[in-house]
N, C-alpha and C. Protein backbone atom coordinates (compact mmCIF):
# COMPACT_ATOMS: atom_id res chain seq x y z
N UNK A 1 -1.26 18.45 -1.64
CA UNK A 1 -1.86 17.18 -1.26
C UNK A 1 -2.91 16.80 -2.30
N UNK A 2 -3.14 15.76 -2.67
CA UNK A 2 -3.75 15.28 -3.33
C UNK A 2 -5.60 15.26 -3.20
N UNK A 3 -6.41 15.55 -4.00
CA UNK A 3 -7.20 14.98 -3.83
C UNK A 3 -8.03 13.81 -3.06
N UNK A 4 -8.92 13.72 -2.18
CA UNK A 4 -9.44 11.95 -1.69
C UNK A 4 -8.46 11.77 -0.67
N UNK A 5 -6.97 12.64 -0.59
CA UNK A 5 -6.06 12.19 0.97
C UNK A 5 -6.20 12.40 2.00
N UNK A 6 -6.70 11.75 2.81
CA UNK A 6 -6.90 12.57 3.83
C UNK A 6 -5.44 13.08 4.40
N UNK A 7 -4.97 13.90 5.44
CA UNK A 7 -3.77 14.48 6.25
C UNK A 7 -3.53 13.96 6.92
N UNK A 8 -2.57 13.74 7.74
CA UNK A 8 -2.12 13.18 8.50
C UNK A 8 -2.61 14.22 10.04
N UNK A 9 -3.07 13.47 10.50
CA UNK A 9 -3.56 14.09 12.17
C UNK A 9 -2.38 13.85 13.16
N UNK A 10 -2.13 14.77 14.17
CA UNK A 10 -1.74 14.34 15.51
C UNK A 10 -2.77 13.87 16.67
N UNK A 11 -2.00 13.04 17.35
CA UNK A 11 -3.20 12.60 17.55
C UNK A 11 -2.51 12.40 19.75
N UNK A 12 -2.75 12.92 20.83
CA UNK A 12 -2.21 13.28 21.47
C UNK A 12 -3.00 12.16 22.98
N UNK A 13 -1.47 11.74 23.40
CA UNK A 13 -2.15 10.64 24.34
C UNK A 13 -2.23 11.48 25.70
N UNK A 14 -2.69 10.35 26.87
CA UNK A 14 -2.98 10.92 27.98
C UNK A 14 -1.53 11.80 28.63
N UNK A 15 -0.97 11.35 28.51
CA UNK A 15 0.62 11.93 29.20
C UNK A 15 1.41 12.92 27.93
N UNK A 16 0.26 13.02 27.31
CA UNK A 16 0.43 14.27 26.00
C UNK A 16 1.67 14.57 25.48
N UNK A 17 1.95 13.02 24.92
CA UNK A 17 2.82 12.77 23.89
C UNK A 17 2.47 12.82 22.66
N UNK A 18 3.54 13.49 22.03
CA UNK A 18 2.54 13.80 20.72
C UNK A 18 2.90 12.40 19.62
N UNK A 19 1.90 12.08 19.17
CA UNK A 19 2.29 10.74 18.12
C UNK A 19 1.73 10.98 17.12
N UNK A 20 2.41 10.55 15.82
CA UNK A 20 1.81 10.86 14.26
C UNK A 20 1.02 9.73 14.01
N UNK A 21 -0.15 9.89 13.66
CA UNK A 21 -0.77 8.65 13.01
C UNK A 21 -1.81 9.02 12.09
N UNK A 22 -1.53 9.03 10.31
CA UNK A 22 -2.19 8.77 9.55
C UNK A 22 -3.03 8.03 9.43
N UNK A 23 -4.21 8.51 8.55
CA UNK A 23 -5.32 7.99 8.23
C UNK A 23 -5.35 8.15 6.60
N UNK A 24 -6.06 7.02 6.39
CA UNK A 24 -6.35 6.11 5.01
C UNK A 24 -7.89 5.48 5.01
N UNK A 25 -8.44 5.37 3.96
CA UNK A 25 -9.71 5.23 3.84
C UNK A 25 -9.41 3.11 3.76
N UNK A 26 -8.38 3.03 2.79
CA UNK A 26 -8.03 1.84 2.23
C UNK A 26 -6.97 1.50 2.73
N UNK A 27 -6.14 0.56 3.75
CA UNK A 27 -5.63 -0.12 3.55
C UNK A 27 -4.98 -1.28 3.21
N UNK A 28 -3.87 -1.45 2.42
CA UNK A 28 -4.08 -3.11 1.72
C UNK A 28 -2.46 -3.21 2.22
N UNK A 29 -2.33 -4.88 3.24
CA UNK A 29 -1.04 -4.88 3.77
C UNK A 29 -1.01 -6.25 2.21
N UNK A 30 0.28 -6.00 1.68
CA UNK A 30 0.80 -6.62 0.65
C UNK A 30 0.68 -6.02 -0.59
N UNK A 31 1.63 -6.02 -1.97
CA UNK A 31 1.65 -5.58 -2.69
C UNK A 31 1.92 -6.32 -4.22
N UNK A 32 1.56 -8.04 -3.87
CA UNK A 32 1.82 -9.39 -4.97
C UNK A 32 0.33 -9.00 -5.50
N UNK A 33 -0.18 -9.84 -6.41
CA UNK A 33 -1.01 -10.03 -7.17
C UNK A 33 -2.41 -9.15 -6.94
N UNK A 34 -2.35 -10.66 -5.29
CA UNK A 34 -3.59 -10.34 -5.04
C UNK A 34 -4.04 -8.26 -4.60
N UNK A 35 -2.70 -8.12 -3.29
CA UNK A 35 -2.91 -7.12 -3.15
C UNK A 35 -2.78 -5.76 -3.50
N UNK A 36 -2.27 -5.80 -4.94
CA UNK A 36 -2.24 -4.98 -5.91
C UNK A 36 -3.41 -4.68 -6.70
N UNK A 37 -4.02 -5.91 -7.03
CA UNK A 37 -5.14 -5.77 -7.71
C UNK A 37 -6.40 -5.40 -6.60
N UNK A 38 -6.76 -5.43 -5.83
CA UNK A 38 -7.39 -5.27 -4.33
C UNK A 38 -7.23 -3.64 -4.67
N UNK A 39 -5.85 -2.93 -4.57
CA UNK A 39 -5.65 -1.91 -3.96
C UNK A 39 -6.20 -1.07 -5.40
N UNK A 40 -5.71 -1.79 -6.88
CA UNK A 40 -6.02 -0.63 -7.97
C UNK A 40 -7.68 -0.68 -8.43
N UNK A 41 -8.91 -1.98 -7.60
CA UNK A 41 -9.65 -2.14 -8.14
C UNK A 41 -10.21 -1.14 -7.21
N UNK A 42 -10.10 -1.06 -6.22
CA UNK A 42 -10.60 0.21 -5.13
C UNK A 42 -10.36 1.49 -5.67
N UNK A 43 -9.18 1.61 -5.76
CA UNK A 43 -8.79 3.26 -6.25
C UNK A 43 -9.63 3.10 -7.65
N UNK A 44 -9.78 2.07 -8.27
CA UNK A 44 -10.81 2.72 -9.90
C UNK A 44 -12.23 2.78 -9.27
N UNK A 45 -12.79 2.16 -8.49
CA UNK A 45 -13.95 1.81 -8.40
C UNK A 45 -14.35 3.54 -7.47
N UNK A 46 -13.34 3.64 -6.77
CA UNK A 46 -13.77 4.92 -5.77
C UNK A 46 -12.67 5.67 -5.84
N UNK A 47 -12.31 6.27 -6.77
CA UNK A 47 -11.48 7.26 -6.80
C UNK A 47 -11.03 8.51 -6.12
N UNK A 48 -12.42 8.53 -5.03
CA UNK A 48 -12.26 9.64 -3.92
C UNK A 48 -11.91 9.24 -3.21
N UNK A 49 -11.45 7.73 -2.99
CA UNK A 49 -10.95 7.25 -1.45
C UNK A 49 -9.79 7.25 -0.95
N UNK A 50 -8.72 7.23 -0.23
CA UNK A 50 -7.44 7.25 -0.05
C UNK A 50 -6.73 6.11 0.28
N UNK A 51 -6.27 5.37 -0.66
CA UNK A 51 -5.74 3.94 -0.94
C UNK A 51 -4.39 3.61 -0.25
N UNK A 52 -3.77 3.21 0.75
CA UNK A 52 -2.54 2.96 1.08
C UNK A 52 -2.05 1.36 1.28
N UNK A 53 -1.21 0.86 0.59
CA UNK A 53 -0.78 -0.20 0.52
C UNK A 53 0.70 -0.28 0.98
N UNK A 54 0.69 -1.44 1.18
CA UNK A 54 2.42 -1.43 2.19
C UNK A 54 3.30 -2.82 1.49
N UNK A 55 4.28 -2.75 1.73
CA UNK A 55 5.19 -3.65 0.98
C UNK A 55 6.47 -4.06 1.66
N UNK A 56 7.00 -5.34 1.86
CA UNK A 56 8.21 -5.52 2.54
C UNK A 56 9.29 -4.92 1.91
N UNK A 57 9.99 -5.29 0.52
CA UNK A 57 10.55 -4.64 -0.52
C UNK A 57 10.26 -4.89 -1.94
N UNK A 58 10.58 -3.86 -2.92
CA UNK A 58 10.44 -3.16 -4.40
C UNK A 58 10.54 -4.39 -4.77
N UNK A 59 9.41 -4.71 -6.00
CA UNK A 59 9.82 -6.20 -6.82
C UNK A 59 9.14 -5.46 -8.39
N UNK A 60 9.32 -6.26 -9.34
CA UNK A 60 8.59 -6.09 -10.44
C UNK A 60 7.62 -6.70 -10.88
N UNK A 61 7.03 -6.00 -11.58
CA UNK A 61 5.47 -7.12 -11.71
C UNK A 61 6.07 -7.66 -13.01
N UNK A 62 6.11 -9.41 -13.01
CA UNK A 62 6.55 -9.91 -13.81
C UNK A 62 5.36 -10.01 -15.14
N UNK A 63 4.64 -9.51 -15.39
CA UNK A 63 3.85 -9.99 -16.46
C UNK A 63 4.08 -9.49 -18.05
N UNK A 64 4.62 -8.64 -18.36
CA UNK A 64 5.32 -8.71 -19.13
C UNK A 64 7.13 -9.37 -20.08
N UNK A 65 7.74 -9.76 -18.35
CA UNK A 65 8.84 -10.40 -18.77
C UNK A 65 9.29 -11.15 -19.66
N UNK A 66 8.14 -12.55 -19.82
CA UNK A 66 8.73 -12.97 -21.42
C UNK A 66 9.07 -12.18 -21.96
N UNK A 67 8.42 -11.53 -22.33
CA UNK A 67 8.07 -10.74 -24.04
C UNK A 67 9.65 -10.01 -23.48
N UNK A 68 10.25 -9.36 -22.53
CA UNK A 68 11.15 -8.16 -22.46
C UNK A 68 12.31 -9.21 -22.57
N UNK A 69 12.21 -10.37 -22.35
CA UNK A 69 13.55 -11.52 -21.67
C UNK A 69 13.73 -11.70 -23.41
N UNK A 70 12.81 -11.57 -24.13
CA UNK A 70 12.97 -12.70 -25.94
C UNK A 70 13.46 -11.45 -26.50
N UNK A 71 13.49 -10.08 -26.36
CA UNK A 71 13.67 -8.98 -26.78
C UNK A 71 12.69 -8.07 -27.66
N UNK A 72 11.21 -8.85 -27.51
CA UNK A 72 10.27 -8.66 -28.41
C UNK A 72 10.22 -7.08 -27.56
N UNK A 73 10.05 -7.06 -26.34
CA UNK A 73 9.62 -5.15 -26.30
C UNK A 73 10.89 -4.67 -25.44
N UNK A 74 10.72 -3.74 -25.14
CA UNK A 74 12.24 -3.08 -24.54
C UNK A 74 11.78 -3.08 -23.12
N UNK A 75 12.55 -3.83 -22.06
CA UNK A 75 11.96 -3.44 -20.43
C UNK A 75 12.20 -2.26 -20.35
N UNK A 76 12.43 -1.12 -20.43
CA UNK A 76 12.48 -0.23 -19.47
C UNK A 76 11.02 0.19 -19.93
N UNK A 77 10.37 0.39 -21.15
CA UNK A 77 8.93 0.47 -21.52
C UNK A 77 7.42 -0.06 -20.71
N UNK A 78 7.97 -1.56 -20.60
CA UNK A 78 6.95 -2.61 -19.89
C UNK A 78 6.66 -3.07 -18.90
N UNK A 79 8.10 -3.00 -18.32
CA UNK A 79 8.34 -3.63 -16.69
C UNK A 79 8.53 -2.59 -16.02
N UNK A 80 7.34 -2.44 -15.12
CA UNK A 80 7.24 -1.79 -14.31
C UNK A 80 7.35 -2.51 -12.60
N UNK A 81 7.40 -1.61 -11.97
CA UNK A 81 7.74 -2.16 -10.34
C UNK A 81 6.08 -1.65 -9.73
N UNK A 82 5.65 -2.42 -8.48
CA UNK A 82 4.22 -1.80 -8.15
C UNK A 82 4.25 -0.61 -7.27
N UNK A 83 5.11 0.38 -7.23
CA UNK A 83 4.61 1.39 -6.88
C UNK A 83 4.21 2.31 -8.14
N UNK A 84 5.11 2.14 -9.21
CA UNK A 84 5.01 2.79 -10.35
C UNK A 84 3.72 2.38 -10.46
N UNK A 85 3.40 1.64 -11.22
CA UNK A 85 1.69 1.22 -11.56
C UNK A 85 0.68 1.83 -10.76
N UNK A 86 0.85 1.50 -9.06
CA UNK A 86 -0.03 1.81 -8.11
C UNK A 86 0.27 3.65 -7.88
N UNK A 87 1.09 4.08 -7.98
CA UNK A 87 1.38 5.62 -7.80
C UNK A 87 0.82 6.56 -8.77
N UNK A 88 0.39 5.83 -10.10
CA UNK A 88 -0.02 6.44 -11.06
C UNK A 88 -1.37 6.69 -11.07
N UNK A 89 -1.82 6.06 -10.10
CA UNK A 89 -3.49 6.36 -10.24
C UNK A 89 -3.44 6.80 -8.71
N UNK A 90 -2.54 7.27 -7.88
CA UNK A 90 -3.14 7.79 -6.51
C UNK A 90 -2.97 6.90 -5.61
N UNK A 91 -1.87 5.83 -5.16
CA UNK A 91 -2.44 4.84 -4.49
C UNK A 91 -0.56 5.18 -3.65
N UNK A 92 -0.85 5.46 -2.56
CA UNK A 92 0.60 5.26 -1.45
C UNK A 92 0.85 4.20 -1.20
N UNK A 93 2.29 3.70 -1.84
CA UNK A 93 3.24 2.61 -1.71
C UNK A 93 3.91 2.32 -0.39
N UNK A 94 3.80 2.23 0.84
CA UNK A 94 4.93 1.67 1.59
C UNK A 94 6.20 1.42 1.76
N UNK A 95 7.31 1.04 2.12
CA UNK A 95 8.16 0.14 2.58
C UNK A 95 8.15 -0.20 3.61
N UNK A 96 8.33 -1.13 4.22
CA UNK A 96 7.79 -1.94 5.35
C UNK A 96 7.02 -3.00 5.84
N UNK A 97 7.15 -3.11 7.71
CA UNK A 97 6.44 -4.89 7.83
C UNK A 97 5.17 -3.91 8.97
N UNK A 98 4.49 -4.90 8.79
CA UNK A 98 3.03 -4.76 9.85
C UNK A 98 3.50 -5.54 11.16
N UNK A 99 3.75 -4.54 12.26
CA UNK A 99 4.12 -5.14 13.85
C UNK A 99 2.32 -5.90 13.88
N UNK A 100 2.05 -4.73 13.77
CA UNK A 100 0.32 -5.19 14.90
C UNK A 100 -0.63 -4.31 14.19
N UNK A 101 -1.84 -5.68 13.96
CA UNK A 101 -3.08 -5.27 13.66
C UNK A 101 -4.01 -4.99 14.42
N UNK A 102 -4.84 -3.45 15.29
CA UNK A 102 -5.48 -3.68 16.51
C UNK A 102 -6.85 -3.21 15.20
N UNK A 103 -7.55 -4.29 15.80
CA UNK A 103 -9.10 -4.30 14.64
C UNK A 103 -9.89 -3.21 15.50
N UNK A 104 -10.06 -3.45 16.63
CA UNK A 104 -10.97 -2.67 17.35
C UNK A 104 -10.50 -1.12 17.11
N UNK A 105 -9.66 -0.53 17.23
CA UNK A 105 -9.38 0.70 16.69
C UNK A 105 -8.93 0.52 15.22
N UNK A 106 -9.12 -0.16 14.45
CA UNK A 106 -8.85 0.29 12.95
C UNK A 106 -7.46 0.65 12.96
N UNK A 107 -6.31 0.21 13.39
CA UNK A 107 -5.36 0.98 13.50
C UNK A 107 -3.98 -0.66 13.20
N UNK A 108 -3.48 -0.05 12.18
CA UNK A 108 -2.43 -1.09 11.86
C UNK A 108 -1.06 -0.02 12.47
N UNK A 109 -0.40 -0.71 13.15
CA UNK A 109 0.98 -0.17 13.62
C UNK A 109 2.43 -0.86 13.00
N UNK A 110 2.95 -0.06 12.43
CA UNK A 110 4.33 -0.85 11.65
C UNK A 110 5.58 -0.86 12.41
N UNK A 111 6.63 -2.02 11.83
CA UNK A 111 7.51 -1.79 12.93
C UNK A 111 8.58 -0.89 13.23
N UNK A 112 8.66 0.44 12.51
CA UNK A 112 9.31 1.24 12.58
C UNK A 112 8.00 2.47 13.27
N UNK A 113 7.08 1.70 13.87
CA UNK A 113 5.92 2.63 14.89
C UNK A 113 5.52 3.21 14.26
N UNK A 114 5.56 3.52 12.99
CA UNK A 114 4.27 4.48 12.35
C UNK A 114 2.89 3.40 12.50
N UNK A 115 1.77 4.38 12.89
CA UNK A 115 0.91 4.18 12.71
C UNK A 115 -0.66 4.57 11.83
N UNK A 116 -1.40 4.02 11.29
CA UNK A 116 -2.46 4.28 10.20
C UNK A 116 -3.89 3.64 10.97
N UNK A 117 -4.60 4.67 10.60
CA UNK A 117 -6.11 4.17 11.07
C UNK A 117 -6.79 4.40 9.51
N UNK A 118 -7.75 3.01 9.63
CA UNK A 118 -8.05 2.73 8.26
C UNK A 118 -9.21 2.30 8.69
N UNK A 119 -10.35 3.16 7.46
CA UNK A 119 -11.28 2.37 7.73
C UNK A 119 -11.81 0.88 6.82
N UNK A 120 -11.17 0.62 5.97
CA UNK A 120 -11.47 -0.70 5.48
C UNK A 120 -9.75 -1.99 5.76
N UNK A 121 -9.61 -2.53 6.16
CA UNK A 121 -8.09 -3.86 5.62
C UNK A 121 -8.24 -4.51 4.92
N UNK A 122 -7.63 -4.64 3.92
CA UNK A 122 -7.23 -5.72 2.98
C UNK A 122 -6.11 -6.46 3.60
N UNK A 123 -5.85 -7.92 3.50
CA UNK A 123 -4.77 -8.50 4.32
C UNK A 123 -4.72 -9.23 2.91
N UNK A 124 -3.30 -9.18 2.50
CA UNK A 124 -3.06 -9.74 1.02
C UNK A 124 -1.62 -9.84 1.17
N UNK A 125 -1.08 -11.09 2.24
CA UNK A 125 0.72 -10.87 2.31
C UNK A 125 1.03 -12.21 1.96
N UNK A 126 0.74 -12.68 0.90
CA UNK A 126 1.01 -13.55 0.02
C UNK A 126 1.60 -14.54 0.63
N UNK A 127 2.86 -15.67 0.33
CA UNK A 127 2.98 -16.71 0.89
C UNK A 127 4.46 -16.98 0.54
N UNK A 128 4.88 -17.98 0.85
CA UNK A 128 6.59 -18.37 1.02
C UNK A 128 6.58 -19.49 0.37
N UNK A 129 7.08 -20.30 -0.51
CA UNK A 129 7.01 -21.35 -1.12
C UNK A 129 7.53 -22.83 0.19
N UNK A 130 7.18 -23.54 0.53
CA UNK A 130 8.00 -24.67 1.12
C UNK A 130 8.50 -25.90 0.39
């Protein structure tokens, strides 16, 4: 396990079912611009903290593309996808959607029921063009 991660706890209800629910210092729901940059300015700024960001599905961060589309650099070099980028400095990538945000317990629940208690949210789920 990494450094700054915390473990994953069980965490055991009244009718003592056992349920998994991780904990994260950082969570950031989205993984576009904003909440990429959110998630890597945290992990530089506090490198002891445990950064988890979530994502509907894998995209590439287009900012190099010109340059790879004209043939000036080679994509497999430049274009990277954001877990690559974000995985390289410590930061857990996701797949997945956010069912429910309960603020009062710090606790984001996804819809495949995993659940994360976090003590900071970033809400960064970008937008749909109309």
């Amino acid at each position: 396990m990494r450094a700054g991660v915390l473990a994953p706890r069980c965490i055991f209800s009244d009718n003592m079912e056992q349920a998994m629910t991780r904990e994260t210092d950082i969570f950031v729901i989205g993984t576009g611009p904003a909440g990429m940059t959110a998630a890597r300015t945290a992990k530089r700024k506090r490198p002891d903290l445990s950064v988890t960001a979530i994502r509907r599905e894998p995209s590439n961060v287009p900012c190099a593309l010109p340059y790879a589309l004209s043939g000036a650099i080679a994509v497999d070099s430049y274009v990277k996808n954001e877990a690559a980028l974000m995985g390289d400095i410590g930061i857990d990538v996701l797949d997945g959607e956010v069912a429910r945000i309960l603020p009062d317990g710090r606790k984001v629940v996804l819809k495949d029921g995993r659940e994360y208690v976090y003590g900071k949210l970033i809400a960064a789920p970008g937008a749909e063009p109309v």
